[in-house]
Protein backbone atom coordinates (compact mmCIF):
# COMPACT_ATOMS: atom_id res chain seq x y z
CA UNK A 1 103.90 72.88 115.66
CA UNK A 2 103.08 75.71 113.46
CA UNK A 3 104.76 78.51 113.71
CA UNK A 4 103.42 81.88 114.66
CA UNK A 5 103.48 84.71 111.77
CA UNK A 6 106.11 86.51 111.83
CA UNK A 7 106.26 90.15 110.65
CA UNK A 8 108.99 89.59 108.30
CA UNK A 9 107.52 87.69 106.10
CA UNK A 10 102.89 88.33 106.77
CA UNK A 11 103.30 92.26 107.49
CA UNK A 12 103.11 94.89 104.58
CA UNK A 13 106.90 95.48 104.26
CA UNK A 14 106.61 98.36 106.61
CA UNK A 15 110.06 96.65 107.71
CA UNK A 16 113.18 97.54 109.71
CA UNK A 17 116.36 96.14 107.31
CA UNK A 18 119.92 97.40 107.48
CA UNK A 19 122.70 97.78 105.16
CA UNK A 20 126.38 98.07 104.91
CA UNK A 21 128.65 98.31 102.01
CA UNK A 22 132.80 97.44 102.82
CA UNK A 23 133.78 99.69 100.05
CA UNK A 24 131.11 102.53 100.54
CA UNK A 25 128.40 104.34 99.44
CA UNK A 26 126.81 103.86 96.23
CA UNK A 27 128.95 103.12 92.77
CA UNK A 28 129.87 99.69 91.01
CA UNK A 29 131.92 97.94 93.77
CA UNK A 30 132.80 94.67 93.95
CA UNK A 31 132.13 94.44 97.86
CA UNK A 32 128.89 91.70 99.19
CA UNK A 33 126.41 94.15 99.88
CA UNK A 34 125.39 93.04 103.88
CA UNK A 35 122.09 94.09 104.29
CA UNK A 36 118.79 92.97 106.42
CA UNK A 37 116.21 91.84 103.46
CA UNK A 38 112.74 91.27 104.70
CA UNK A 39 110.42 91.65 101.36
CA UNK A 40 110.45 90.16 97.72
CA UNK A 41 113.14 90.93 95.22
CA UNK A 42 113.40 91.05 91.74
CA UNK A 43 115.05 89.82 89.03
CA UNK A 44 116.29 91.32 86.01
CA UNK A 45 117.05 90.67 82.67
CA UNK A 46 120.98 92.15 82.71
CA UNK A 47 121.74 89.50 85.62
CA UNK A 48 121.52 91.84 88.48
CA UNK A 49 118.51 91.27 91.60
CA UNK A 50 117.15 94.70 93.05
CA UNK A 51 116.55 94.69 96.58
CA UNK A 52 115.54 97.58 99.18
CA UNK A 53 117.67 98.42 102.26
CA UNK A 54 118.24 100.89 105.37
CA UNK A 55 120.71 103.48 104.75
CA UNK A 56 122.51 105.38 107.68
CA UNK A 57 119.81 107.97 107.72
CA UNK A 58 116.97 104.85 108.66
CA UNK A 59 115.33 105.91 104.79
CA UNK A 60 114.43 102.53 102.79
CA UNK A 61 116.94 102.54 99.77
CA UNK A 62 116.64 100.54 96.43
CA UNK A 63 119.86 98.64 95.58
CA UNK A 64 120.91 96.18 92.99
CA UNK A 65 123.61 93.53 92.60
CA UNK A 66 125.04 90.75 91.29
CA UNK A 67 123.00 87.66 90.66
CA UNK A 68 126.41 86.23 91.55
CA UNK A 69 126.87 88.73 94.60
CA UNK A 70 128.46 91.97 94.91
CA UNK A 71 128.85 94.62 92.17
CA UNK A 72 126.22 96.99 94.67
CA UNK A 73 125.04 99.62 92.53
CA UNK A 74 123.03 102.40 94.94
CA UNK A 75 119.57 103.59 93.04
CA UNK A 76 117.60 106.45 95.03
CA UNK A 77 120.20 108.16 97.01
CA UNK A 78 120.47 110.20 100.10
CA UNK A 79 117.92 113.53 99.81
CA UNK A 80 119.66 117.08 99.87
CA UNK A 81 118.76 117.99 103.18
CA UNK A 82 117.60 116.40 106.38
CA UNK A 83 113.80 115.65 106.60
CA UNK A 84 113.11 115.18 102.62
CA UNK A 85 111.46 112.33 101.45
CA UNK A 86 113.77 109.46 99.67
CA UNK A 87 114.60 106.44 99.13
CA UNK A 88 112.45 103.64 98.05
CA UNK A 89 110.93 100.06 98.57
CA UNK A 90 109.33 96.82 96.77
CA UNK A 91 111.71 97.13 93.76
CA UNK A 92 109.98 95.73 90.19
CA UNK A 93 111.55 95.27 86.62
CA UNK A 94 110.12 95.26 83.41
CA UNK A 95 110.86 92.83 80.92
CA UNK A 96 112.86 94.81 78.78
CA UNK A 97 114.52 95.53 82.43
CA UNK A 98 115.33 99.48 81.62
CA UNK A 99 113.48 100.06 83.95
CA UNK A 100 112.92 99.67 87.42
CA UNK A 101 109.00 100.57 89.45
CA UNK A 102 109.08 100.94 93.44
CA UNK A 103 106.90 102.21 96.14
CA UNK A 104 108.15 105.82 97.39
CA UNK A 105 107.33 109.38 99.00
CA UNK A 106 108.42 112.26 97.23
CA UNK A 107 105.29 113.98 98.18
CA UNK A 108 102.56 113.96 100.48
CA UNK A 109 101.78 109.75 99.94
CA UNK A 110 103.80 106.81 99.43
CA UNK A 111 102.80 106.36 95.08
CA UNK A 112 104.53 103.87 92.75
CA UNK A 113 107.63 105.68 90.75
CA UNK A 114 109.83 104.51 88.18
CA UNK A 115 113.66 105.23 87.19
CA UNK A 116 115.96 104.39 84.84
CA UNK A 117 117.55 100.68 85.82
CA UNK A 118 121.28 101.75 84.89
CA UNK A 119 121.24 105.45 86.34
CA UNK A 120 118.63 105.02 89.26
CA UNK A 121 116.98 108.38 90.50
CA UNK A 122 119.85 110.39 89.34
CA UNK A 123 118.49 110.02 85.94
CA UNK A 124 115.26 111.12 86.83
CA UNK A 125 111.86 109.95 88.25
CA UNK A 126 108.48 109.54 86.79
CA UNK A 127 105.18 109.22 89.01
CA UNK A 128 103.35 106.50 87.85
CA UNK A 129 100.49 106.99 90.59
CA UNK A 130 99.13 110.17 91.77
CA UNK A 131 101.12 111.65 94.50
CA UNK A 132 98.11 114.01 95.31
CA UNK A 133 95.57 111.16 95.29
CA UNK A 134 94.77 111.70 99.20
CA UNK A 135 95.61 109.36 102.28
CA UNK A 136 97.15 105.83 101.36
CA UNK A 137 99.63 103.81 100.47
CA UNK A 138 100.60 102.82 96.42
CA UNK A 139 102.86 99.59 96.80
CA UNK A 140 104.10 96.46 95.42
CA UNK A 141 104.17 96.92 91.92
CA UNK A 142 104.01 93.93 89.03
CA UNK A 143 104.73 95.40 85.18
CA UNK A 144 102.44 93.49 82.74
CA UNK A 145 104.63 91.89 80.00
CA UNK A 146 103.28 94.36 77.38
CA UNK A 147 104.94 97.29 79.74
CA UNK A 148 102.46 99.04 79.86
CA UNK A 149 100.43 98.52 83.04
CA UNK A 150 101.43 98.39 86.41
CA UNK A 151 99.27 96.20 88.89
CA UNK A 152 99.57 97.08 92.74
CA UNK A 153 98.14 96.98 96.41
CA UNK A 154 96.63 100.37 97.53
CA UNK A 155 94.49 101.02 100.32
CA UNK A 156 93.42 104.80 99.41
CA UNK A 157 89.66 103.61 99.13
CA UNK A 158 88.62 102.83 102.90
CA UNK A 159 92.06 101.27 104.05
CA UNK A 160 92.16 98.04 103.15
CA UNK A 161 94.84 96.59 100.41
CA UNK A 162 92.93 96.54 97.25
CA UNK A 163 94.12 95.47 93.71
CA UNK A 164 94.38 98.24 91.33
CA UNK A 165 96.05 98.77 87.72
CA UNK A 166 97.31 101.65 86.19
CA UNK A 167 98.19 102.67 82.52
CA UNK A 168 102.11 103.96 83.07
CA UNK A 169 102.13 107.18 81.67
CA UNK A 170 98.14 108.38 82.59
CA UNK A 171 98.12 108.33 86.60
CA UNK A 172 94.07 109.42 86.29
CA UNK A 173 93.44 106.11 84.57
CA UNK A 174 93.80 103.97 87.85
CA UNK A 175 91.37 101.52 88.91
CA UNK A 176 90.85 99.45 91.34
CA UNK A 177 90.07 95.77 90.99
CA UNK A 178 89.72 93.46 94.03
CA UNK A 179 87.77 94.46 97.11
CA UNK A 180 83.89 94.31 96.26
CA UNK A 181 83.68 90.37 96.86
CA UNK A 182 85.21 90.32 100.12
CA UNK A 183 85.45 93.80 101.71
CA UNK A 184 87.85 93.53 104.90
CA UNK A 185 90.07 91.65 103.28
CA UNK A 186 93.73 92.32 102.20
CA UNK A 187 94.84 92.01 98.30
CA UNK A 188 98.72 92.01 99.10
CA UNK A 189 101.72 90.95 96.31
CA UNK A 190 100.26 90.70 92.59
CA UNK A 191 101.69 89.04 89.72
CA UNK A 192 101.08 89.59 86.09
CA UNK A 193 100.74 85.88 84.12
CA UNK A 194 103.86 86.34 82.01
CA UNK A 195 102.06 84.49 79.00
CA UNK A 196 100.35 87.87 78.62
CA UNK A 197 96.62 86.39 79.53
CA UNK A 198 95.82 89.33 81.74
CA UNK A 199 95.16 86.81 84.81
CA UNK A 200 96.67 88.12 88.02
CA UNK A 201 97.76 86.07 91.03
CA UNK A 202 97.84 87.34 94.57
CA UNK A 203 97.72 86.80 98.29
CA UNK A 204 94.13 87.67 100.01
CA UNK A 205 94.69 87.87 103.59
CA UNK A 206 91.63 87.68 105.88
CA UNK A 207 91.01 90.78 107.96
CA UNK A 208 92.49 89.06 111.44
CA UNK A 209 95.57 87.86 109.52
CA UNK A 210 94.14 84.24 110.71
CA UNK A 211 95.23 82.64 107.55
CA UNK A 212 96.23 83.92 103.75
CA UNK A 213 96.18 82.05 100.55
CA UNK A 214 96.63 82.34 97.04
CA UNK A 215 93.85 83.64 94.34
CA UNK A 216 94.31 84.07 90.54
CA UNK A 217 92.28 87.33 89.14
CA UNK A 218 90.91 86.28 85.69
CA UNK A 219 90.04 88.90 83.04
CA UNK A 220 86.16 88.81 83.86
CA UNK A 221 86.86 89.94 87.14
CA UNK A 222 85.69 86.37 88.60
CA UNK A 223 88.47 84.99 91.33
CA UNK A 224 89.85 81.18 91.30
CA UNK A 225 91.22 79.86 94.41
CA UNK A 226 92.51 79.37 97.21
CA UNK A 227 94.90 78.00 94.61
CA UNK A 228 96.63 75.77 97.47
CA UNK A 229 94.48 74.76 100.41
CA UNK A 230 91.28 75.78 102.13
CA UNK A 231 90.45 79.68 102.63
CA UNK A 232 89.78 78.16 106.18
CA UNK A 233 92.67 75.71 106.99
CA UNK A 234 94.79 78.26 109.32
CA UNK A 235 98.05 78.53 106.74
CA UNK A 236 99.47 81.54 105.65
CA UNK A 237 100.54 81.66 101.87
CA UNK A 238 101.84 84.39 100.14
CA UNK A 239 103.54 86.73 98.00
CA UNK A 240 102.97 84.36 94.99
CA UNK A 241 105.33 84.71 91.58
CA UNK A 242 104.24 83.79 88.66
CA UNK A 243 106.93 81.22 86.55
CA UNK A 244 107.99 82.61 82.69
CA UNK A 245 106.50 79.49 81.39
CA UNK A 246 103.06 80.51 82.85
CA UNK A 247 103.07 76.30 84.32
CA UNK A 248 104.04 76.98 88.19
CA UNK A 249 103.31 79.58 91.02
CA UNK A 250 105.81 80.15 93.41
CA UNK A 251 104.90 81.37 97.07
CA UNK A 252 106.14 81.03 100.85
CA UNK A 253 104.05 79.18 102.98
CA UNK A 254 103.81 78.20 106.56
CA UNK A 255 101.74 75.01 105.98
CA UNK A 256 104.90 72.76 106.63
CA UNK A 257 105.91 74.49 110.06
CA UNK A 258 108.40 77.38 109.24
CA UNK A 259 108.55 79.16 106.64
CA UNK A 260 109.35 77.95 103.58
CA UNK A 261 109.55 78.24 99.37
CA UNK A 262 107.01 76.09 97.81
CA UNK A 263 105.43 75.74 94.16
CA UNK A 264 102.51 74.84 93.10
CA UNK A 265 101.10 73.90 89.27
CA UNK A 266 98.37 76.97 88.17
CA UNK A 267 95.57 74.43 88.49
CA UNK A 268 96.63 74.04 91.70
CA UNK A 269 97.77 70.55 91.34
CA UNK A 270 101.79 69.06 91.96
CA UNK A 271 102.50 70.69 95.44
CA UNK A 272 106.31 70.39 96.10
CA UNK A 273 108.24 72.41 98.90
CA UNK A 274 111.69 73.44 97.35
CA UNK A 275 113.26 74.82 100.96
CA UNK A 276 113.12 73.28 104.45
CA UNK A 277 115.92 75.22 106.26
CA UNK A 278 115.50 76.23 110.18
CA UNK A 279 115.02 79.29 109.20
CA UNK A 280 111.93 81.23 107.78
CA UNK A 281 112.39 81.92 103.91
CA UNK A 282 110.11 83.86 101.66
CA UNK A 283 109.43 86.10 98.60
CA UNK A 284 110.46 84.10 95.70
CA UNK A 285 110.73 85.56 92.42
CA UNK A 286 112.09 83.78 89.27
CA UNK A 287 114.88 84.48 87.18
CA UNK A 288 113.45 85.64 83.62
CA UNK A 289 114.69 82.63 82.01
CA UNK A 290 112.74 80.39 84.50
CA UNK A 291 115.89 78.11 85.42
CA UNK A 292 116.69 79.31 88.76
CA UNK A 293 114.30 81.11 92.12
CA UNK A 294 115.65 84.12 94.08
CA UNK A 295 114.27 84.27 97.88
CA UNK A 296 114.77 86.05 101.00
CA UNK A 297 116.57 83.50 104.06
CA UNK A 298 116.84 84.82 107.52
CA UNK A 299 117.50 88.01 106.18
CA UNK A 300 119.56 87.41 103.36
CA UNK A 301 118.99 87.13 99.31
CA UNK A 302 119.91 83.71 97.92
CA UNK A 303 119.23 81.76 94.59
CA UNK A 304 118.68 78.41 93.65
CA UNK A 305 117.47 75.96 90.81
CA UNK A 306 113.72 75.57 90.23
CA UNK A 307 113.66 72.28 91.93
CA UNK A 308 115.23 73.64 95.07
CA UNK A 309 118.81 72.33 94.35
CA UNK A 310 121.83 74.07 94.02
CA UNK A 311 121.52 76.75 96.50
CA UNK A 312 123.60 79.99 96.74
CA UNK A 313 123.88 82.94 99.25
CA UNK A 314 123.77 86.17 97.53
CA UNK A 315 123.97 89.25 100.07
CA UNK A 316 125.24 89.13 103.80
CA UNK A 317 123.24 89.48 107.03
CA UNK A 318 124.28 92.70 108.87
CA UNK A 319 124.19 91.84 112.69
């Protein structure tokens, strides 16, 4: 029987997650960071994963460590004073991986930032989205492999998740992209085509959360999908990743009962599910050389090969 959605892996990453570090706050330690991860990753190019976690204050922090666990480094720490905004969420790299984008507040709205991958916020933040652009949400940013655009979900507009892209470096130059051909609907979790085609996949959710699926954005603004599936059939897949080769999309899905890690070819052909574990597991993303998939299991980071073998525990569940 098919499993009701659950929050941690269909909501908006408006999440509850906790962490705990055995040697402290913030640093290079060599401590597992235990932490409650509920929302995609990423992967960088210097071997480290980026997550976001609860700090003792209940702010959303931005972390990274070890592709082989442990080595925490803490990147948007605690604010001066009680009550000012911090912390961070839906960590991104670039390809050069210098840098790293995320969802924050530091002003009136939640607007994508970026910092410095090594040095986090203590080397300084840059507003990639307007912080004054009104009520909304910017989230979930995806670099293009040129560096410099940003895709992401906003719903400033009338409040539902669009898909807009933004120039980094010229906030005014934001536009949005999805929401015209089905208004109602959620655009949630883009990906750039690594290849550098401009295409975009995503996860359109219908406006009752009845069912999700998987949509590719191609440069004339025209939409292919459902990639997997019927937009009707009752499944819920999402948060898609796009491989480095440009061959495979990577996604959760509920279409097998729980939640699992599945991939699909971009034509939509060669369906294989890679996890099958009692618990719910989501939010791949791929390592940059392709070989291996990071994804979030029952609240925990772990890694495997891209055929679903060879799987390793990164972080620790906090209980």
């Amino acid at each position: 029987m098919k499993t009701t959605p659950p929050a941690v892996l269909v909501g908006i990453a408006f999440c509850t997650v906790l962490a705990l570090t055995l040697a402290g706050c913030g640093g290079d330690t060599e401590a597992y960071l235990y932490l409650n991860v509920r929302e995609r990753p990423s992967w960088g190019p210097d071997g480290r994963i980026a997550v976001s976690a609860v700090g003792g204050d209940g702010n959303l922090y931005i972390w990274t460590v070890s592709e082989t666990g442990g080595s925490t480094r803490l990147m948007t720490p605690a604010p001066t004073k009680v009550g000012d905004p911090a912390g961070g969420t839906h960590p991104a790299y670039n390809r050069a991986g210098d840098l790293l984008a995320f969802c924050g507040r530091r002003a009136a709205t939640p607007v994508i930032y970026t910092m410095q991958s090594t040095t986090g916020e203590a080397g300084g933040l840059t507003a990639v989205t307007d912080p004054n652009a009104g009520n909304g949400r910017d989230q979930q940013p995806s670099w293009a492999p040129d560096g410099q655009t940003i895709v992401y979900s906003s719903n400033r507009t009338d409040g539902d998740y669009d898909l807009w892209v933004v120039t980094v470096g010229n906030a005014a130059s934001a536009q949005r992209l999805t929401g015209a051909q089905d208004p109602n609907f959620y655009e949630l979790w883009p990906c750039y085509d690594p290849q550098g085609s401009g295409r975009i996949v995503f996860e359109k959710r219908d406006p009752a959360n009845t069912s999700s699926h998987i949509y590719i954005r191609n440069t004339d603004a025209s939409l292919t999908g459902p990639v997997v599936g019927q937009a009707a059939d009752g499944f819920h897949d999402g948060a898609p990743a796009w491989s480095p080769d440009g061959t495979q999309i990577a996604f959760h899905s509920d279409r097998g009962g729980n939640y699992d890690i599945w991939v699909v070819n971009v034509d939509g052909t060669g369906l294989t599910r890679l996890t099958s574990a009692d618990e719910n597991e989501g939010f791949p993303v791929w390592k940059p050389d392709g070989s291996r998939i990071a994804f979030v299991r029952g609240m925990e980071v772990w890694t495997m090969d891209r055929n679903g073998g060879d799987q390793k525990r990164i972080t620790r569940v906090y209980r």
